[in-house]
Protein backbone atom coordinates (compact mmCIF):
# COMPACT_ATOMS: atom_id res chain seq x y z
CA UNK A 1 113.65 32.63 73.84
CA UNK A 2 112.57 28.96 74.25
CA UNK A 3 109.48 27.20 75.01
CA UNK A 4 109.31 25.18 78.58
CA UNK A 5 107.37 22.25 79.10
CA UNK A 6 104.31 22.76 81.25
CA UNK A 7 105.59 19.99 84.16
CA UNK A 8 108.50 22.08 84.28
CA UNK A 9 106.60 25.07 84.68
CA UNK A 10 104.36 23.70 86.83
CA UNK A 11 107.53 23.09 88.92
CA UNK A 12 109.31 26.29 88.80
CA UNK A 13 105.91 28.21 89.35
CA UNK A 14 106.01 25.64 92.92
CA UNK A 15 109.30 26.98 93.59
CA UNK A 16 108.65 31.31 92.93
CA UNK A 17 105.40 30.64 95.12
CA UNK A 18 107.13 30.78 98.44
CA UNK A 19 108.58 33.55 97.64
CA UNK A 20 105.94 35.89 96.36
CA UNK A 21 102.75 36.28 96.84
CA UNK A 22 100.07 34.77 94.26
CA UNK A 23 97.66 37.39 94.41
CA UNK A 24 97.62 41.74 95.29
CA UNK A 25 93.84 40.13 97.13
CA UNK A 26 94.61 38.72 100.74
CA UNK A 27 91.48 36.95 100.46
CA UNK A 28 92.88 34.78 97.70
CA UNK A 29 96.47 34.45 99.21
CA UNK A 30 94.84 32.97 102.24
CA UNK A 31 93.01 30.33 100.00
CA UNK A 32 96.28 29.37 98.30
CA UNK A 33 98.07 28.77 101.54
CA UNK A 34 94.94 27.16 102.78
CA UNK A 35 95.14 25.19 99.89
CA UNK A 36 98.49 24.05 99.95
CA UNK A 37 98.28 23.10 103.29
CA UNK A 38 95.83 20.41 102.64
CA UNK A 39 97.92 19.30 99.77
CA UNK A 40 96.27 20.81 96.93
CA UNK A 41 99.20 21.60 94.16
CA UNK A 42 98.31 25.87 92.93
CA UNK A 43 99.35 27.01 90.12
CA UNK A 44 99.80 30.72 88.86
CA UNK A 45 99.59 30.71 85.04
CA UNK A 46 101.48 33.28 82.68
CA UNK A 47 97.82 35.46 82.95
CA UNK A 48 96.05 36.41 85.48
CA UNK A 49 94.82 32.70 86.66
CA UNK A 50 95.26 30.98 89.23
CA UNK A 51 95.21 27.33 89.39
CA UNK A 52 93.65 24.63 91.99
CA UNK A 53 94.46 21.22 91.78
CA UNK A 54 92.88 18.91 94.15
CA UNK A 55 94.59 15.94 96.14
CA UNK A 56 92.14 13.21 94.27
CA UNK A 57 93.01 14.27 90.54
CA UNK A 58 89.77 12.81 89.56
CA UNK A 59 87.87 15.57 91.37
CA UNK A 60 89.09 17.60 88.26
CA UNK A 61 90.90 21.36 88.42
CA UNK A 62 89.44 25.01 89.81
CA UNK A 63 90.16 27.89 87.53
CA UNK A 64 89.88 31.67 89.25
CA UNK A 65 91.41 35.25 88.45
CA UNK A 66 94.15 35.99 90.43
CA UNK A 67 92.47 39.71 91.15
CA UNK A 68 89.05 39.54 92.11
CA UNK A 69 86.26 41.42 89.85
CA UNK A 70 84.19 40.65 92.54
CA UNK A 71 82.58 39.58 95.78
CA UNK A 72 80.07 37.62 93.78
CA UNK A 73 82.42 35.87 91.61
CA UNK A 74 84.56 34.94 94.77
CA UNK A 75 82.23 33.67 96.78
CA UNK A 76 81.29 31.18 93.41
CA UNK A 77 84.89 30.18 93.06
CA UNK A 78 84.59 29.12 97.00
CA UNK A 79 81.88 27.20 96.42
CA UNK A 80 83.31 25.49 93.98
CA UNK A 81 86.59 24.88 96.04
CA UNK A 82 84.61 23.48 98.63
CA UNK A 83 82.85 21.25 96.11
CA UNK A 84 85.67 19.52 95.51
CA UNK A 85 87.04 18.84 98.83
CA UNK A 86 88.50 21.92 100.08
CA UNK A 87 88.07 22.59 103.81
CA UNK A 88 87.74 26.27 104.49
């Protein structure tokens, strides 16, 4: 097996996206597409992790678990989100 560079996985985890779901939580799929849709790039890493980076890369990334451990937590990782620009 060989290593692949993370731009090119960034780009082939762009490309599985539409075809899977992100998450087993509908909660967080609906924040991805939300997400997307306001051009924020997601990411699903090799973990359980999912991704957020905003439009303005300055604004820095959002790290959350894919499956939520719960309602607490989520309602943070919102926060957050919409700390950095994300209109929900």
């Amino acid at each position: 097996m060989f290593s692949v560079g993370l731009d090119l996985e960034k780009e082939i985890n762009k490309i599985n996206m539409g075809k899977k779901q992100m998450s087993p939580s509908k909660d967080i799929n609906k924040i991805v597409k939300l997400a997307q849709k306001q051009g924020w790039e997601v990411v699903k890493t090799n973990g359980s992790h999912i991704i957020f980076y905003p439009p303005n890369a300055r604004d820095g990334l959002v790290t959350m678990p894919s499956t939520p451990s719960s309602t607490r937590n989520f309602k943070n990782v919102l926060s957050l989100l919409k700390s950095k620009g994300l209109k929900l």
